[in-house]
N, C-alpha and C. Protein backbone atom coordinates (compact mmCIF):
# COMPACT_ATOMS: atom_id res chain seq x y z
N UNK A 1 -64.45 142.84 -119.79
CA UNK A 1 -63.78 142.16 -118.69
C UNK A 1 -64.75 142.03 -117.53
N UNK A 2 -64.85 140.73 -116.95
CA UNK A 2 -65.45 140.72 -115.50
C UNK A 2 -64.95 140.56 -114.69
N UNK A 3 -64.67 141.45 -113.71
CA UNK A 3 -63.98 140.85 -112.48
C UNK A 3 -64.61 140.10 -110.72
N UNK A 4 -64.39 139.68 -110.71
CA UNK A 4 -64.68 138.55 -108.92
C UNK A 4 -64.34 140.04 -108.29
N UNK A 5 -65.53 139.39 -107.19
CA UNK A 5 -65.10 141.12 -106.17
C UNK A 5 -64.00 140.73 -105.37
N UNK A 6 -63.42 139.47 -104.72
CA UNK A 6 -62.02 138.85 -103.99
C UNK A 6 -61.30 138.75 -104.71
N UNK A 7 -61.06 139.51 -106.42
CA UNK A 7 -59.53 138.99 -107.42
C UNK A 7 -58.46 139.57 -107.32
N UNK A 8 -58.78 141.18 -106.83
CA UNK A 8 -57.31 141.93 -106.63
C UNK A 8 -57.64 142.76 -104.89
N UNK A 9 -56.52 142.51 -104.08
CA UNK A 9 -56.09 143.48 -103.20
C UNK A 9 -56.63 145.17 -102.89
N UNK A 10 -56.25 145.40 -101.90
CA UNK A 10 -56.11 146.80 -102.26
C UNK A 10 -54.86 147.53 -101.53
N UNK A 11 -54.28 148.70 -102.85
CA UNK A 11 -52.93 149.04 -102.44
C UNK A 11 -53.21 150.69 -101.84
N UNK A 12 -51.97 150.51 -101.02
CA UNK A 12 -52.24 152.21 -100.52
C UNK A 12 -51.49 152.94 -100.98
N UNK A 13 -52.74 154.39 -101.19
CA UNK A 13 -52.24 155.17 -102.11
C UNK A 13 -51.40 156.61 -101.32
N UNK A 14 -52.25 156.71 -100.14
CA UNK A 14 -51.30 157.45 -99.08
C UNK A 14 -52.17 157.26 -98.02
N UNK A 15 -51.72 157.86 -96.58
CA UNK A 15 -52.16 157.79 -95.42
C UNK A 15 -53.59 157.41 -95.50
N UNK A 16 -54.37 156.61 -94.83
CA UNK A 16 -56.00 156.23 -95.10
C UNK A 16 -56.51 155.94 -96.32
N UNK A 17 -56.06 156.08 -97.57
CA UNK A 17 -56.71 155.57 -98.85
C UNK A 17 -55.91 155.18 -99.77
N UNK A 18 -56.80 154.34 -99.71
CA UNK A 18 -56.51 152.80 -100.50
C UNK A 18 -57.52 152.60 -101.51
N UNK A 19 -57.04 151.88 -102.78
CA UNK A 19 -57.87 151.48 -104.03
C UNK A 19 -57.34 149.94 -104.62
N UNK A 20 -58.21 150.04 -104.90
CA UNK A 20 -58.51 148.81 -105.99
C UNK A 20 -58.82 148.83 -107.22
N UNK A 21 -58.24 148.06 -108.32
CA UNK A 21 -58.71 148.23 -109.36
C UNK A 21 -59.88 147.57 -109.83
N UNK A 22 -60.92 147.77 -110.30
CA UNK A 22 -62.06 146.57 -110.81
C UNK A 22 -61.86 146.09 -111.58
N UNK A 23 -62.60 146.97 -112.58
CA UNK A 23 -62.59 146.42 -114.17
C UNK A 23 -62.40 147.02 -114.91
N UNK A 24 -61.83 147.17 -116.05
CA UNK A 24 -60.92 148.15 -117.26
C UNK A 24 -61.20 147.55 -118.65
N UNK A 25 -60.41 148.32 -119.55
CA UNK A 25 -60.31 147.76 -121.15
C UNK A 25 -59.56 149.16 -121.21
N UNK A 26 -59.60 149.14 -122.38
CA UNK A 26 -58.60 150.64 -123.25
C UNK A 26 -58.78 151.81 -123.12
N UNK A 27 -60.05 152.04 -122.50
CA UNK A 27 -60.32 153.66 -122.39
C UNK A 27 -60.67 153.97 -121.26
N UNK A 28 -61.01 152.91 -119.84
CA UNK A 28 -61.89 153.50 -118.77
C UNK A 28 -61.24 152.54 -117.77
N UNK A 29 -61.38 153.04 -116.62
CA UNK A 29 -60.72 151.90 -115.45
C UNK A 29 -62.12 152.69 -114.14
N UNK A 30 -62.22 151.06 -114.02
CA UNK A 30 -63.13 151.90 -112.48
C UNK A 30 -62.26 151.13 -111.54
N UNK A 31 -62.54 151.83 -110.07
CA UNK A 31 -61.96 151.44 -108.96
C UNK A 31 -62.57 151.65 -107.68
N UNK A 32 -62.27 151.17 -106.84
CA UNK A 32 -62.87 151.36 -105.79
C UNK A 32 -61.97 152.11 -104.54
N UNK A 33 -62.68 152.71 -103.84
CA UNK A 33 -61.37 153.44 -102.91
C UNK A 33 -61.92 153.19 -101.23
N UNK A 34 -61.26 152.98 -100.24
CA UNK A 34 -61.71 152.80 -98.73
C UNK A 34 -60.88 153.70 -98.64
N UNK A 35 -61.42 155.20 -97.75
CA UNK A 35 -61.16 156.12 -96.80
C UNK A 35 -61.46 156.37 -95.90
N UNK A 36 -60.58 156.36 -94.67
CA UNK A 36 -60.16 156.34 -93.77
C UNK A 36 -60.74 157.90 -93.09
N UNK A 37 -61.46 158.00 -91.90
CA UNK A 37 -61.73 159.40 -91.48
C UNK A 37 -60.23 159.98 -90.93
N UNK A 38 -60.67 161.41 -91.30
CA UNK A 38 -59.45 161.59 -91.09
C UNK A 38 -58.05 162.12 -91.87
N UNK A 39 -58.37 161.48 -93.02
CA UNK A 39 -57.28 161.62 -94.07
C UNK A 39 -58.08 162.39 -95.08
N UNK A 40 -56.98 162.73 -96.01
CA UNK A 40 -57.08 163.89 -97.10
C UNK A 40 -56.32 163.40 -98.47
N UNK A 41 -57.10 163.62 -99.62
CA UNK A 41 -56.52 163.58 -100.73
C UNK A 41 -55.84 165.46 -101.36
N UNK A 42 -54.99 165.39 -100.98
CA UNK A 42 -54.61 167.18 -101.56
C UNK A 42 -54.88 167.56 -102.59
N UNK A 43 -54.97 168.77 -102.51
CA UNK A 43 -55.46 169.55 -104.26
C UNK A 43 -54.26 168.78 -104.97
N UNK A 44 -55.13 168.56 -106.70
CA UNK A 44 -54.31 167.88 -107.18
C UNK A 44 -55.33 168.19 -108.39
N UNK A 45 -54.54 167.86 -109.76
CA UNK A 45 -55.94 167.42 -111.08
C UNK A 45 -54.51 166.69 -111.86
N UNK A 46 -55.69 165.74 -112.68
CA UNK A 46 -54.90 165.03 -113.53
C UNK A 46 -55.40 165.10 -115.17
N UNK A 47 -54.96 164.90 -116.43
CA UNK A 47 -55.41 164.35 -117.18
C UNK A 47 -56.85 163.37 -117.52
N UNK A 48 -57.30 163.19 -116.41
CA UNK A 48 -58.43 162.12 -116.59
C UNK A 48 -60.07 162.49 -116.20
N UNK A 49 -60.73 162.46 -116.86
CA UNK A 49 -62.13 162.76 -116.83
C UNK A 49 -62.99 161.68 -115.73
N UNK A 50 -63.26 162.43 -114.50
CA UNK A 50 -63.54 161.04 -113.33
C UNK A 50 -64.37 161.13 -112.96
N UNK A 51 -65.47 160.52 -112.74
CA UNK A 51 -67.17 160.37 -112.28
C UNK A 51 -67.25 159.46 -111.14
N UNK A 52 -67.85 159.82 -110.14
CA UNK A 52 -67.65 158.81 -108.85
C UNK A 52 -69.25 158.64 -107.98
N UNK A 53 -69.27 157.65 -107.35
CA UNK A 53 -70.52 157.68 -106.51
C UNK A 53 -69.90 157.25 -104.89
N UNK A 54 -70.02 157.80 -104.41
CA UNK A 54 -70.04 157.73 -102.61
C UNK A 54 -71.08 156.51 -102.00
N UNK A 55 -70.57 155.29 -101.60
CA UNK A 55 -71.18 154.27 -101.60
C UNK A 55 -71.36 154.01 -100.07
N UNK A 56 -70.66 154.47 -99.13
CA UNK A 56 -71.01 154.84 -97.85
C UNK A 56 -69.15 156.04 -97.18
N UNK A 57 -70.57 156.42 -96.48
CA UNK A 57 -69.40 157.93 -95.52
C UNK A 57 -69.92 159.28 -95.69
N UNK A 58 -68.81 159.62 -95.48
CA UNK A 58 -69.09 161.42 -95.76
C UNK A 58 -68.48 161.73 -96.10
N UNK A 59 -68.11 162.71 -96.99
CA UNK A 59 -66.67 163.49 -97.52
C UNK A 59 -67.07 164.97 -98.04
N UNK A 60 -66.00 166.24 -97.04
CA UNK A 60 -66.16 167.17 -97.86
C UNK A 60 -65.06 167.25 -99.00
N UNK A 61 -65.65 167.56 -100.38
CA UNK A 61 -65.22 167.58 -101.26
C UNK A 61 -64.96 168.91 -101.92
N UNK A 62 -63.95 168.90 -102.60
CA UNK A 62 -63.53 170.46 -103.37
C UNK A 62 -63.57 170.39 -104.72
N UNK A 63 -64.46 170.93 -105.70
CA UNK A 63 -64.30 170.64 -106.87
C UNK A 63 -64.33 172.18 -107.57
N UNK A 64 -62.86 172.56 -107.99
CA UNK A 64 -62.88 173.55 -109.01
C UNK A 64 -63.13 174.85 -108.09
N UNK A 65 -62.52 174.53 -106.67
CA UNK A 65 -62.83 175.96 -105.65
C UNK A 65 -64.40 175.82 -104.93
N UNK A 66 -65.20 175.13 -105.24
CA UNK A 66 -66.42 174.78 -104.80
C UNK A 66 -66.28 173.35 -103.70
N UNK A 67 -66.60 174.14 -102.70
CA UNK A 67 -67.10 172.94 -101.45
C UNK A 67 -68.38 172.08 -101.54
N UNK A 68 -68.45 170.69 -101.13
CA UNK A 68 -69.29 170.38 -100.98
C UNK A 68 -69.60 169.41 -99.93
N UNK A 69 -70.65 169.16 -99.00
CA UNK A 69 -70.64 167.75 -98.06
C UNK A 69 -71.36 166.37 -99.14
N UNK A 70 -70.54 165.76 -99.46
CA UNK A 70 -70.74 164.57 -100.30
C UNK A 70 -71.41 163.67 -98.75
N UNK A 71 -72.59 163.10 -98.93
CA UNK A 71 -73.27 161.85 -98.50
C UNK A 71 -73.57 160.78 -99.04
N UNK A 72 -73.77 159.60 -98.59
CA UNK A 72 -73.96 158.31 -99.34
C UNK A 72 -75.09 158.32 -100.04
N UNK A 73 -74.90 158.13 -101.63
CA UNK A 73 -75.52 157.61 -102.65
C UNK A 73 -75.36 159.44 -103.46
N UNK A 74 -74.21 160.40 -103.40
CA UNK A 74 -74.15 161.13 -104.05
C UNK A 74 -72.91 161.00 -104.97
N UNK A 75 -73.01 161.56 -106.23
CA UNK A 75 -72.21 161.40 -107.28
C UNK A 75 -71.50 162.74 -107.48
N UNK A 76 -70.30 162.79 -108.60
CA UNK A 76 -69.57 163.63 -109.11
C UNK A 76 -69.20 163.24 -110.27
N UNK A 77 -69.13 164.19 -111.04
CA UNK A 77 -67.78 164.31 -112.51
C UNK A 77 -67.41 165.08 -112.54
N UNK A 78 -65.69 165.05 -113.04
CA UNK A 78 -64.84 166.30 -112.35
C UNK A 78 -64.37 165.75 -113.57
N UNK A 79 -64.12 166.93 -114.84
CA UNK A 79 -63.47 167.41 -115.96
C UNK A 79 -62.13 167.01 -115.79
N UNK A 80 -61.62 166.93 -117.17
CA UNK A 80 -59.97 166.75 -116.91
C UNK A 80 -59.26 167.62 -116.50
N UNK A 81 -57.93 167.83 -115.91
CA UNK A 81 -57.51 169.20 -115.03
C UNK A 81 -57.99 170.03 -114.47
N UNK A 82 -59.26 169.65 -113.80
CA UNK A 82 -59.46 170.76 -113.25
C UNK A 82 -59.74 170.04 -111.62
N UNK A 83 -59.07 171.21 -110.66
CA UNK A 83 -58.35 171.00 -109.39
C UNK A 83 -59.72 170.28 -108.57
N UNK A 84 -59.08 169.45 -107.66
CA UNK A 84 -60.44 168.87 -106.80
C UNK A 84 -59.24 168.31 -105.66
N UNK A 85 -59.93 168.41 -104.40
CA UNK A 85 -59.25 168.15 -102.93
C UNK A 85 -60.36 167.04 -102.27
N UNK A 86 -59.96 166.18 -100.99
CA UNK A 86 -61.08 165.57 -100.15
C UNK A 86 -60.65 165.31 -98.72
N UNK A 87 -61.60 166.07 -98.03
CA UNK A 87 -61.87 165.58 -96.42
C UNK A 87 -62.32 164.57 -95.69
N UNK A 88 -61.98 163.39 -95.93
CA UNK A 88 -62.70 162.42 -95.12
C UNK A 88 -63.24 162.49 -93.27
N UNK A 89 -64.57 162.52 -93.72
CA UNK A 89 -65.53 163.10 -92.44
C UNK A 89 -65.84 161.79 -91.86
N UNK A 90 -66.05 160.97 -92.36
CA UNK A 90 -66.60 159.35 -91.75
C UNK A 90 -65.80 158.70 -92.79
N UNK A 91 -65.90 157.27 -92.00
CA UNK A 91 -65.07 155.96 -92.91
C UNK A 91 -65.79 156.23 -94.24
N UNK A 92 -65.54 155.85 -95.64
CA UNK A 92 -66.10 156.03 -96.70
C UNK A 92 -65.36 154.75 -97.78
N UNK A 93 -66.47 154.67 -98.58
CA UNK A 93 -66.23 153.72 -99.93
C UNK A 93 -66.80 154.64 -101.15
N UNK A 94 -65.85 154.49 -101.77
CA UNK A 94 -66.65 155.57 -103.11
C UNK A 94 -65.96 154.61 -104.64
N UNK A 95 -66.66 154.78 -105.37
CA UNK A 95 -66.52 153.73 -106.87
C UNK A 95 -66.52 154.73 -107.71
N UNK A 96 -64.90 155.08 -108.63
CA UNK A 96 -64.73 156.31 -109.38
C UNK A 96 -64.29 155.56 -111.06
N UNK A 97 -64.52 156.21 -111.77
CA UNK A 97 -64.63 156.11 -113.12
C UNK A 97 -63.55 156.34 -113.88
N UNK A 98 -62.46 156.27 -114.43
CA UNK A 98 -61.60 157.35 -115.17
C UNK A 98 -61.47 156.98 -116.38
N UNK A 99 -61.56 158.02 -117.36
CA UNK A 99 -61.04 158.04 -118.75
C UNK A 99 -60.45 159.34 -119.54
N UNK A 100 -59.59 158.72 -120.15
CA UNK A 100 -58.73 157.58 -120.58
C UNK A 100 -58.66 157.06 -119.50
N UNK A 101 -58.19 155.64 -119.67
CA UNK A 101 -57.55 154.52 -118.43
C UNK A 101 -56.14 155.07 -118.15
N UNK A 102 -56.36 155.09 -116.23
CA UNK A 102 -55.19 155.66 -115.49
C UNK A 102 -53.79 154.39 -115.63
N UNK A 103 -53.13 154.58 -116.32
CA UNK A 103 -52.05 153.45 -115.98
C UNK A 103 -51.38 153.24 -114.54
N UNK A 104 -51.44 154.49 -113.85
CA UNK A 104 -51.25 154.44 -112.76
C UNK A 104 -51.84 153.67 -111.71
N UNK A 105 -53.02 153.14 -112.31
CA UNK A 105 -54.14 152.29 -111.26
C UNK A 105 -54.40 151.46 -111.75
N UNK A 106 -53.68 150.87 -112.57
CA UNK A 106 -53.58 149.59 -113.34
C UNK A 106 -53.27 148.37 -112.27
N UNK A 107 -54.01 147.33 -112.23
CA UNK A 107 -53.00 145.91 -111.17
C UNK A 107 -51.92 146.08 -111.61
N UNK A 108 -50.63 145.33 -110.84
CA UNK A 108 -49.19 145.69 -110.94
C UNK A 108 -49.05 144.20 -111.99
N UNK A 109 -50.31 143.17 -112.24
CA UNK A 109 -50.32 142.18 -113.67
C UNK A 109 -50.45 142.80 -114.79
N UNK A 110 -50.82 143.86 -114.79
CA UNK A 110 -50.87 144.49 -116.03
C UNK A 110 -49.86 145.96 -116.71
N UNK A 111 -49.46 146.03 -116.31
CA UNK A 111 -48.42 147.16 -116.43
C UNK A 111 -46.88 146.63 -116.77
N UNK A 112 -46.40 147.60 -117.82
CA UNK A 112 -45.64 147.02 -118.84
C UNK A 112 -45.53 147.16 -119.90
């Protein structure tokens, strides 16, 4: 699949962050996320194996009880279930990976 970078929106997922879906097929969905300084993603883990790169901002990040100051052009992969939190320190864009494909972050054209 190719997608146009103007083809889908972006929906909010809670207070300051927001995603987009890119591009997908059956096993992997990437997306893009704008965070907001300020806001927080809460401890949480899911089912999904997620690899991300920090494309501009700052974020302290929690992975698995481990802190870290994430800067632009640093990466992560965070195992399936296992717990990860985020501090947004500056405005930020980060491009995350997931597999299996999250149905949850599916465009609302494709779900069903």
């Amino acid at each position: 699949m190719f997608t146009k970078s103007n083809f889908r929106s972006f929906k909010t997922l809670l207070p300051g962050v927001k995603m987009r879906a890119l591009a997908f097929e059956e096993k992997s969905i990437m997306c893009e996320f704008e965070l907001q300084k300020g806001s927080e993603l809460p401890l949480h883990s899911h089912p999904y194996e997620q690899a991300g790169y920090l494309v501009s901002g700052k974020l302290n990040f929690c992975i698995d009880k481990e802190w870290v100051i994430a800067e632009q052009g640093d990466s992560w992969c965070i195992p399936d279930n296992v717990e990860h939190q985020v501090e947004v320190l500056e405005d930020a864009k980060v491009l995350e990976v997931f597999t299996p494909i999250r149905p949850d972050y599916l465009p609302d054209e494709n779900v069903g």
